[in-house]
PDB file of N, CA and C in Angstrom:
ATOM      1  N   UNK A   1     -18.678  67.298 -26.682  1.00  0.00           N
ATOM      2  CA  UNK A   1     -19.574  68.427 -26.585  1.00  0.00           C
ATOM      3  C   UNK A   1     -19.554  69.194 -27.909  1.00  0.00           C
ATOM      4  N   UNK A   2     -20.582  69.611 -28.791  1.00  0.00           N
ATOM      5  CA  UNK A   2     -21.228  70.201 -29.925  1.00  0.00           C
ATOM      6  C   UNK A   2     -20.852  71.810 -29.732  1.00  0.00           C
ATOM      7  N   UNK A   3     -19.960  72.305 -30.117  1.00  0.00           N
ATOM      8  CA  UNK A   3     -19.665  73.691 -30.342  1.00  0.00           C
ATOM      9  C   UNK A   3     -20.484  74.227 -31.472  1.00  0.00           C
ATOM     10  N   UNK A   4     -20.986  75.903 -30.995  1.00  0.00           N
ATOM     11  CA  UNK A   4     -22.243  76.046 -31.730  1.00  0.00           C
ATOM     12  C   UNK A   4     -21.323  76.420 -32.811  1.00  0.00           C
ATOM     13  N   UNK A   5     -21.794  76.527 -33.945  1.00  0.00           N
ATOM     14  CA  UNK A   5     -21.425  77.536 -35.183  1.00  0.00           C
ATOM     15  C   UNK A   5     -21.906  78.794 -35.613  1.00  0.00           C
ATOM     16  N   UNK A   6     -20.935  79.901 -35.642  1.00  0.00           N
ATOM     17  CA  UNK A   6     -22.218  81.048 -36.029  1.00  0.00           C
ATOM     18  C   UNK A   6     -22.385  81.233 -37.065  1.00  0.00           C
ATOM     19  N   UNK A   7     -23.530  81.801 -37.281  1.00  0.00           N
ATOM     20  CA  UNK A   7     -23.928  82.050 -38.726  1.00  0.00           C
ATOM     21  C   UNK A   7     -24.561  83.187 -38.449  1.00  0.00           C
ATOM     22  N   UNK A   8     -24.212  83.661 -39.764  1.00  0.00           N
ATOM     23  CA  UNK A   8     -25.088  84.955 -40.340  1.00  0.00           C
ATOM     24  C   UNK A   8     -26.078  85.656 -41.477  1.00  0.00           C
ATOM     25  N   UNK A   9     -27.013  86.164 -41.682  1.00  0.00           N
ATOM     26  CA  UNK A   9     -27.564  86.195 -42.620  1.00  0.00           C
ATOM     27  C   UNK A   9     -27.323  87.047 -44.122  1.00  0.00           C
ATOM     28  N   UNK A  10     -27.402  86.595 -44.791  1.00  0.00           N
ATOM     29  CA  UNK A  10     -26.673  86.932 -46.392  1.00  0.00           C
ATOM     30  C   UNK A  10     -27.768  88.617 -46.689  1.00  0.00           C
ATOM     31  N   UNK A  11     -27.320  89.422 -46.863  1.00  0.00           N
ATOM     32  CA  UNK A  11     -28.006  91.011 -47.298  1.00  0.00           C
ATOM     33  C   UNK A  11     -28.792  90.445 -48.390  1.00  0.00           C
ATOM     34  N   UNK A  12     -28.344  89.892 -49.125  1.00  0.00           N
ATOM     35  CA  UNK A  12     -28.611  89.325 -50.490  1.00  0.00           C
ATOM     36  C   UNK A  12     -29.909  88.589 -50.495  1.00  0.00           C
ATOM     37  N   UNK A  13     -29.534  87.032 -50.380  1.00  0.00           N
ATOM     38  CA  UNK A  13     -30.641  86.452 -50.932  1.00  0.00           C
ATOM     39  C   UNK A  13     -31.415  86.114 -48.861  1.00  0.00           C
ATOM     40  N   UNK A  14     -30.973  86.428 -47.951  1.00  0.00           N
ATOM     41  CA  UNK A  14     -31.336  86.683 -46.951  1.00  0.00           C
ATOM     42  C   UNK A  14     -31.237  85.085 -46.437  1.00  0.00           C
ATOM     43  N   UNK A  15     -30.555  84.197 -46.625  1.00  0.00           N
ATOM     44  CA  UNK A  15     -30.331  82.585 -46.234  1.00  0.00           C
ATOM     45  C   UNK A  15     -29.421  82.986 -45.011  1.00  0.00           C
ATOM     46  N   UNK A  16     -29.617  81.702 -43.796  1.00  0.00           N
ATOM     47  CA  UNK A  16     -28.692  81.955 -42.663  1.00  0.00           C
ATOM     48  C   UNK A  16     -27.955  81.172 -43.292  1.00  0.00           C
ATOM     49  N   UNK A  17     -26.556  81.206 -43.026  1.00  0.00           N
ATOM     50  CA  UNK A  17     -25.447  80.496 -43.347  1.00  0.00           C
ATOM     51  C   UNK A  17     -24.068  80.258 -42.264  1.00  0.00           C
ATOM     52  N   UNK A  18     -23.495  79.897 -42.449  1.00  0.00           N
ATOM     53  CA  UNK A  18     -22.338  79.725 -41.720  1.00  0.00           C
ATOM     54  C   UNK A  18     -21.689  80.790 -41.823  1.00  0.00           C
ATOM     55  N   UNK A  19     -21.166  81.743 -40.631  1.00  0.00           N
ATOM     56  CA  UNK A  19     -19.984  82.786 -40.727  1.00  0.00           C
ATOM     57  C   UNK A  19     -19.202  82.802 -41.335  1.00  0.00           C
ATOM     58  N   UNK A  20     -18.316  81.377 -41.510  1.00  0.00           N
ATOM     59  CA  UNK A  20     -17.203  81.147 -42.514  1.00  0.00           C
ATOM     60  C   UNK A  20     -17.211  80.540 -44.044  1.00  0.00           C
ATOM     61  N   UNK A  21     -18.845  80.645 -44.453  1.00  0.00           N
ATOM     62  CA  UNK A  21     -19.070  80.849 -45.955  1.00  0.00           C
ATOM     63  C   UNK A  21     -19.335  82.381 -46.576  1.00  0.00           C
ATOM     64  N   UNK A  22     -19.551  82.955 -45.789  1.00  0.00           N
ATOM     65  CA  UNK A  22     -20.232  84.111 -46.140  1.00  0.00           C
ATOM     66  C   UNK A  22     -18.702  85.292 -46.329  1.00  0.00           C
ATOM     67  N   UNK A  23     -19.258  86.660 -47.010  1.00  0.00           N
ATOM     68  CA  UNK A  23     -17.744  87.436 -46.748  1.00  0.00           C
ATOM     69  C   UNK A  23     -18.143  88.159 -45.913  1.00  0.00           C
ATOM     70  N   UNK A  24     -17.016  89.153 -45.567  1.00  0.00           N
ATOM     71  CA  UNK A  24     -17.823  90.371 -44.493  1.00  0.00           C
ATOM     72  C   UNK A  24     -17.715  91.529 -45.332  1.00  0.00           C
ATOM     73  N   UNK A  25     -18.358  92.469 -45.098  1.00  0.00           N
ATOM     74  CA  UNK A  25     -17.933  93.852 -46.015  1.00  0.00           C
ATOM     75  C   UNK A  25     -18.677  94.787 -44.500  1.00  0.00           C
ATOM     76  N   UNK A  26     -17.236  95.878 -44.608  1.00  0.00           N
ATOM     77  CA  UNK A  26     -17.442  96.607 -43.579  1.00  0.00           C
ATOM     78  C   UNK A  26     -17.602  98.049 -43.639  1.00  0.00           C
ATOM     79  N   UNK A  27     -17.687  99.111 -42.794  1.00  0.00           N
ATOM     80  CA  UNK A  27     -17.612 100.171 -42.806  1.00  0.00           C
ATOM     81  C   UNK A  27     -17.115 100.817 -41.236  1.00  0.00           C
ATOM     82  N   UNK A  28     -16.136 101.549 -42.725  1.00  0.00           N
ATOM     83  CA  UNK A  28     -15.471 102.374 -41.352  1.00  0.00           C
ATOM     84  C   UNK A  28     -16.004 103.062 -40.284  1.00  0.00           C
ATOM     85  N   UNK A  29     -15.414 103.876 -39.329  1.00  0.00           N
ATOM     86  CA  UNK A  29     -15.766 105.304 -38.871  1.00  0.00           C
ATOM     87  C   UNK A  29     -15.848 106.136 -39.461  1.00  0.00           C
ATOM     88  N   UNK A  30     -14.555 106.239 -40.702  1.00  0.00           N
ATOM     89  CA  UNK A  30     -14.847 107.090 -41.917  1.00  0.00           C
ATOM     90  C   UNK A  30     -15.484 106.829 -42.920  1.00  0.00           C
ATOM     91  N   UNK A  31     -16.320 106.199 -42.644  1.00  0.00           N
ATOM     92  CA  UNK A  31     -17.489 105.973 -43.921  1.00  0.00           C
ATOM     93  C   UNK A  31     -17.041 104.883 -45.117  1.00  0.00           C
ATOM     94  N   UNK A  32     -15.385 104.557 -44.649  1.00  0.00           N
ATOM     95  CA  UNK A  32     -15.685 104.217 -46.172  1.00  0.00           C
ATOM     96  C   UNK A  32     -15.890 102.477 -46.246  1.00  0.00           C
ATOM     97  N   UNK A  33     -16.436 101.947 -47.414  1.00  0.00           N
ATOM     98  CA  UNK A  33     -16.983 100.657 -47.574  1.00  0.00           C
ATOM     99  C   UNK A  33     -16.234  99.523 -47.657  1.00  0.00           C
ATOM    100  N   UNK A  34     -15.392  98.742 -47.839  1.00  0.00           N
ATOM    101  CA  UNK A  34     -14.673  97.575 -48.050  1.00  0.00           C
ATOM    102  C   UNK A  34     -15.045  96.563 -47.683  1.00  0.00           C
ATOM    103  N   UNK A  35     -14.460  95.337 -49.102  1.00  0.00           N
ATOM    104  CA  UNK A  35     -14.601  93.388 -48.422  1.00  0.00           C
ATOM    105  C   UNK A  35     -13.654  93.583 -47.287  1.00  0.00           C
ATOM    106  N   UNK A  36     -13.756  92.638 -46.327  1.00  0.00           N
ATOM    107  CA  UNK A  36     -12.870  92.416 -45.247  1.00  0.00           C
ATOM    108  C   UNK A  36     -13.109  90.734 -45.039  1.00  0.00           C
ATOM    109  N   UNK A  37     -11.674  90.516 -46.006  1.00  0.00           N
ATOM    110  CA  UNK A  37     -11.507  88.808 -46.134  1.00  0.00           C
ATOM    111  C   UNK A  37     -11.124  88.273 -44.846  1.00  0.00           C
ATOM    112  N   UNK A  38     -10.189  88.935 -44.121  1.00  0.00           N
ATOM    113  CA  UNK A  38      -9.976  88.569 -42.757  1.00  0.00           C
ATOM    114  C   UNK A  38     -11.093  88.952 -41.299  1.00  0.00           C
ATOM    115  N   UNK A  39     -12.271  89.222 -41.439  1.00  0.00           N
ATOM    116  CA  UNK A  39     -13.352  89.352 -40.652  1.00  0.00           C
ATOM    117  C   UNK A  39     -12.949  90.009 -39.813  1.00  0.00           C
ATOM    118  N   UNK A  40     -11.804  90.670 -39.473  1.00  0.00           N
ATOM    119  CA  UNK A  40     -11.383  91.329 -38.395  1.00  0.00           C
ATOM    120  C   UNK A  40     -11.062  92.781 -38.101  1.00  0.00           C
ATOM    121  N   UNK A  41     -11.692  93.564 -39.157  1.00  0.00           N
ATOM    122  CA  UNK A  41     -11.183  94.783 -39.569  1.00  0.00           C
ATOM    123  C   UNK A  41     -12.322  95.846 -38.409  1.00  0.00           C
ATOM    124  N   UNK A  42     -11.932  96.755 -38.255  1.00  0.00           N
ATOM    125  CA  UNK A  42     -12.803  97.288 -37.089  1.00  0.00           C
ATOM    126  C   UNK A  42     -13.810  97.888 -38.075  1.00  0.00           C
ATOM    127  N   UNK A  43     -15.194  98.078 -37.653  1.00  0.00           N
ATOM    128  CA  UNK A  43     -16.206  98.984 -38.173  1.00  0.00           C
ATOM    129  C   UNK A  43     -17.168  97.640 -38.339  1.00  0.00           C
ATOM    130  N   UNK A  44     -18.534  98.317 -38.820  1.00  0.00           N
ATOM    131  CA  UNK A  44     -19.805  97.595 -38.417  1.00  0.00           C
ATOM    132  C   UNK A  44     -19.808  96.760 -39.680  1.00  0.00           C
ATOM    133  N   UNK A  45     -20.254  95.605 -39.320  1.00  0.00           N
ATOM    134  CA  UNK A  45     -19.965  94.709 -40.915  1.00  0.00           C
ATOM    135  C   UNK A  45     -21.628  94.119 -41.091  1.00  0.00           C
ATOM    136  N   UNK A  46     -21.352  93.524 -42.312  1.00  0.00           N
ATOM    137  CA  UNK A  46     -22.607  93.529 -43.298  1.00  0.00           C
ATOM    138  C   UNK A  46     -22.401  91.729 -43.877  1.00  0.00           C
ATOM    139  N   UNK A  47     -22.892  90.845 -43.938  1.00  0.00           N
ATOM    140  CA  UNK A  47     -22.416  89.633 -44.546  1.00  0.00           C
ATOM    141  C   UNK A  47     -23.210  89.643 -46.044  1.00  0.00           C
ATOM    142  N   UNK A  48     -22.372  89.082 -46.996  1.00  0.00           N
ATOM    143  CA  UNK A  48     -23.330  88.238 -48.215  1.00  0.00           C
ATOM    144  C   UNK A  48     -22.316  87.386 -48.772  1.00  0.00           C
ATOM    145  N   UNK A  49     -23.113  86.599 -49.565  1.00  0.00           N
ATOM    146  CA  UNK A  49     -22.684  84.967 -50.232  1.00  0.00           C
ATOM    147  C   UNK A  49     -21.248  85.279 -51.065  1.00  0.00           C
ATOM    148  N   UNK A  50     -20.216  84.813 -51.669  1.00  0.00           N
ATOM    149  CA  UNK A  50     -19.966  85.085 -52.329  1.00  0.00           C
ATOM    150  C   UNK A  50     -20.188  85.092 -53.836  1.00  0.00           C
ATOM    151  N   UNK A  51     -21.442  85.188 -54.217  1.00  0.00           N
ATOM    152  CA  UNK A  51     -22.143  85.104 -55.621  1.00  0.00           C
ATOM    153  C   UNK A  51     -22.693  86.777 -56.135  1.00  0.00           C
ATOM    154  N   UNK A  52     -22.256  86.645 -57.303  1.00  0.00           N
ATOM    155  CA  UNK A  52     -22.460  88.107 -57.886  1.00  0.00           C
ATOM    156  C   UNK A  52     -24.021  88.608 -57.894  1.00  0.00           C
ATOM    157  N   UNK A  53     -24.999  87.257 -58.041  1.00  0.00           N
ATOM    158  CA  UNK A  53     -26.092  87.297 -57.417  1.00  0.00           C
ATOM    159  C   UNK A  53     -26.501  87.982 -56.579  1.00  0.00           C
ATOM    160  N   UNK A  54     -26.172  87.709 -55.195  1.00  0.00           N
ATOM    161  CA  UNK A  54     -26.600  87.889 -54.079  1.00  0.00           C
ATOM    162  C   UNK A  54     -26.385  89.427 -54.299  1.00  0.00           C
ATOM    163  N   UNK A  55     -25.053  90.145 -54.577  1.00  0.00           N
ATOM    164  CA  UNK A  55     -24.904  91.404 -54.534  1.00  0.00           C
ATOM    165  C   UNK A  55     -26.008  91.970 -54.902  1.00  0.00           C
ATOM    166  N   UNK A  56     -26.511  91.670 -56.901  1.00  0.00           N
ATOM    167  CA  UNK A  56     -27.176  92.353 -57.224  1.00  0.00           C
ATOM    168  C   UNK A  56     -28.592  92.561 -56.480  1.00  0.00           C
ATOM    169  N   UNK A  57     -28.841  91.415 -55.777  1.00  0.00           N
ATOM    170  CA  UNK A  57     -30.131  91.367 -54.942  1.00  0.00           C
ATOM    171  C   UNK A  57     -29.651  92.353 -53.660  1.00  0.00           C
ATOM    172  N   UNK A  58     -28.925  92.425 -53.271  1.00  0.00           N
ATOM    173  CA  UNK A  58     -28.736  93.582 -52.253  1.00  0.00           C
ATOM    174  C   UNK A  58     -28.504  94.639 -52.451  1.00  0.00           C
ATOM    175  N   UNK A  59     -28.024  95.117 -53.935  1.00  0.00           N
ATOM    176  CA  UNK A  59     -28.656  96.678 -54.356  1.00  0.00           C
ATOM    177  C   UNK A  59     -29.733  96.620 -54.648  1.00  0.00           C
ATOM    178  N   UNK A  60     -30.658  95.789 -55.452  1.00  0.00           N
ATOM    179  CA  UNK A  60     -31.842  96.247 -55.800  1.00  0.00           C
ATOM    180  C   UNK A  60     -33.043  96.082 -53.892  1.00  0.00           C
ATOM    181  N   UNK A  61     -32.749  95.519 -53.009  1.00  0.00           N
ATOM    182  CA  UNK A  61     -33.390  95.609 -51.615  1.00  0.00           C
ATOM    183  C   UNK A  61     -32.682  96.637 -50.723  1.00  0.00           C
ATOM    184  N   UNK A  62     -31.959  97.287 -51.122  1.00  0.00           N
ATOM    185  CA  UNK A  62     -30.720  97.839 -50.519  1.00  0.00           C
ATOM    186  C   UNK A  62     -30.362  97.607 -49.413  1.00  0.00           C
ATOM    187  N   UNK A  63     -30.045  96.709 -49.290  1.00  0.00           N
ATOM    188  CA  UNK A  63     -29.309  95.648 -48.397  1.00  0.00           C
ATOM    189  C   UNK A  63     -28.324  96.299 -47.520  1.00  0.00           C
ATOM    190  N   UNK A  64     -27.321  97.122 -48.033  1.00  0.00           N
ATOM    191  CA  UNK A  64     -26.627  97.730 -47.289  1.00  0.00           C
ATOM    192  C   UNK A  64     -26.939  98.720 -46.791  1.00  0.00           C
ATOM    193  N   UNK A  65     -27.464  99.583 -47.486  1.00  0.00           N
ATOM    194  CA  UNK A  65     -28.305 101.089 -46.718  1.00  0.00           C
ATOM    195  C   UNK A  65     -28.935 100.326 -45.494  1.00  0.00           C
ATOM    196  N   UNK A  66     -29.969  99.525 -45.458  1.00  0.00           N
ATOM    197  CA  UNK A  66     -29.966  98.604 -44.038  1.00  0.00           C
ATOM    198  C   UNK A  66     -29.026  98.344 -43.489  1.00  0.00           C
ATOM    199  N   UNK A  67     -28.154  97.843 -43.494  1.00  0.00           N
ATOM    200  CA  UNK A  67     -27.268  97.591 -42.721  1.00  0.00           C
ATOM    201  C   UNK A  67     -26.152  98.741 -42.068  1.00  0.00           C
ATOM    202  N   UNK A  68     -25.924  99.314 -42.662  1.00  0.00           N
ATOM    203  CA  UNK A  68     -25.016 100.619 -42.469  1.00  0.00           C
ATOM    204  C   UNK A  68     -25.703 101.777 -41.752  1.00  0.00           C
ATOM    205  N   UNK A  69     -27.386 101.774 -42.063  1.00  0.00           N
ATOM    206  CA  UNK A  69     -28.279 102.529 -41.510  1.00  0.00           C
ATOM    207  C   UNK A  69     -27.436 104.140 -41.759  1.00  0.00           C
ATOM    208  N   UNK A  70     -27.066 103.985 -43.647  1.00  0.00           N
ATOM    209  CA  UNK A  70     -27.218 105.061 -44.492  1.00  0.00           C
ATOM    210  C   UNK A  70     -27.363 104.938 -45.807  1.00  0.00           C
ATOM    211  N   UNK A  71     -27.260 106.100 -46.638  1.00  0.00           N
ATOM    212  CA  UNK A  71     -27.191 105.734 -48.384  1.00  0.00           C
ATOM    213  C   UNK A  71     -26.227 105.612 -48.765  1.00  0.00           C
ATOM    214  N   UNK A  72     -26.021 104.105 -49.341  1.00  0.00           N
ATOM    215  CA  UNK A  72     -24.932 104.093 -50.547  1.00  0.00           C
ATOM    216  C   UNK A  72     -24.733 103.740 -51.329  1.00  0.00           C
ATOM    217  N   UNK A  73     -24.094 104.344 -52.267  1.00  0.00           N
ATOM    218  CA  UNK A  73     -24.224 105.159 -53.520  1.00  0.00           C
ATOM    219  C   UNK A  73     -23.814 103.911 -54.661  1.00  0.00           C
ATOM    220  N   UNK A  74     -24.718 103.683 -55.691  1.00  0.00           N
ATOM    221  CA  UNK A  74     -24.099 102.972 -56.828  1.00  0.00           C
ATOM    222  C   UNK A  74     -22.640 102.148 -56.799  1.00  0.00           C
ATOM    223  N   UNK A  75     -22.327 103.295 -57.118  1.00  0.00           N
ATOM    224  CA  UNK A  75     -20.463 103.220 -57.246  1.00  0.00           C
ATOM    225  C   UNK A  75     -19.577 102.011 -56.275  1.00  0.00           C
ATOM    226  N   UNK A  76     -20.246 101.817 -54.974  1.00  0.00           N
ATOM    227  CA  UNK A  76     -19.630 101.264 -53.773  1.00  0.00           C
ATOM    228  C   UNK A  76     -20.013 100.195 -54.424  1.00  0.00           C
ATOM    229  N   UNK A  77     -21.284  99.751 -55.113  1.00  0.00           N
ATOM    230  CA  UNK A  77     -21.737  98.342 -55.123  1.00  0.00           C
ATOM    231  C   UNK A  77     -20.910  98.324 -56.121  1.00  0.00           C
ATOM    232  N   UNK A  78     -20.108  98.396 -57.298  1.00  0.00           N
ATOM    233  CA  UNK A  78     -19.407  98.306 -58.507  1.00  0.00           C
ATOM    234  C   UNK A  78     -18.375  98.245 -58.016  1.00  0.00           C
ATOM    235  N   UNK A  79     -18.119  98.678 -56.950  1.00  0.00           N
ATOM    236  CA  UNK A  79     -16.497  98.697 -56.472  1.00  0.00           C
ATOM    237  C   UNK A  79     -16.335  97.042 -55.593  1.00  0.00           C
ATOM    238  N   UNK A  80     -17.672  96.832 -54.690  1.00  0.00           N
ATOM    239  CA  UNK A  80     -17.449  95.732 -54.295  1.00  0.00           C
ATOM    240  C   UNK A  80     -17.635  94.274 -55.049  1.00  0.00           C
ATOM    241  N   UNK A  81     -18.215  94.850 -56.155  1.00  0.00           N
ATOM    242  CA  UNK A  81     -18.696  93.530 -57.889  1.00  0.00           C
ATOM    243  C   UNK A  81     -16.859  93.102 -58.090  1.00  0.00           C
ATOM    244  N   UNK A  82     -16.074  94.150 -58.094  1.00  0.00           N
ATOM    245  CA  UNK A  82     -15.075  94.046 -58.288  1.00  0.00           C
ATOM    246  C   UNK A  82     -13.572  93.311 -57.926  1.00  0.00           C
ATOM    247  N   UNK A  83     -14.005  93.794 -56.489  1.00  0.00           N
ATOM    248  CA  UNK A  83     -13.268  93.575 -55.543  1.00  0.00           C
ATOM    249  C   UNK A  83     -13.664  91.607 -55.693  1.00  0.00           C
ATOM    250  N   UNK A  84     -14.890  91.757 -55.495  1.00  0.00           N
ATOM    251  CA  UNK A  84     -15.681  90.073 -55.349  1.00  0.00           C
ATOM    252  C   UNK A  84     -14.632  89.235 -56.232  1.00  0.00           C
ATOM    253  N   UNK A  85     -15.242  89.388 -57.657  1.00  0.00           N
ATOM    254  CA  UNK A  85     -14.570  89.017 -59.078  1.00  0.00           C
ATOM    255  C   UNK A  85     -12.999  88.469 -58.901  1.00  0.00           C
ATOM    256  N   UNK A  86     -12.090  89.576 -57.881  1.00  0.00           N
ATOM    257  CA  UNK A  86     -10.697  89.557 -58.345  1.00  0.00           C
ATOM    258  C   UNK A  86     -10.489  88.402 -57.213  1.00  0.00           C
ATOM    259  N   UNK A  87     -11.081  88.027 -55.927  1.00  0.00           N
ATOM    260  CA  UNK A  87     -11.021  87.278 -54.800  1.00  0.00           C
ATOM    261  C   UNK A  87     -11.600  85.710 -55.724  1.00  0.00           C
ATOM    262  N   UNK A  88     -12.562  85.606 -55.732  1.00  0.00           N
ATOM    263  CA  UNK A  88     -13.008  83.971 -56.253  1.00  0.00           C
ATOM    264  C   UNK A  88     -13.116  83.808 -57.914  1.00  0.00           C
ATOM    265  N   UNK A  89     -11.816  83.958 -58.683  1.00  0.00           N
ATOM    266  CA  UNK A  89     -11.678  83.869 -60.171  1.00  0.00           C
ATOM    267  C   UNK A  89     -11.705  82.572 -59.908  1.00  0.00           C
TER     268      UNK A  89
END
């Protein structure tokens, strides 16, 4: 028997993909933004590719302000460019 796979769609370049290619990036109760490499962190999560790409395409569509269903700010996307970078050298 064929177990489904989930997938989710990338903020970014908007491709469905497999759950376990994609990262999660979440948000707290307290607002605040983070990757969450272990998918398990509580708060509402957001998927994209891991390509620096995809990010920049999800600030310039604001990808996350959709998803979070608020504004956020520059800085978060530079913080998560970062975070990205130090995970898949």
């Amino acid at each position: 028997m064929n177990r489904k796979i989930p997938t989710r769609k990338c903020i970014g370049c908007g491709e469905l993909k497999e759950k376990n290619q994609l990262v999660r990036i979440v948000r707290s109760k307290e607002g605040k933004i983070s990757l969450d490499v272990t998918g398990k962190k509580n708060g509402r999560g957001a998927y994209i590719c891991p390509d620096p790409e995809c990010l920049k395409q999800a600030f310039k569509k604001k990808g996350l302000d959709r998803s979070f269903k608020m504004a956020v700010p520059e800085s978060v996307y530079e913080t998560l460019k970062k975070e990205m970078e130090k995970l898949y050298e």
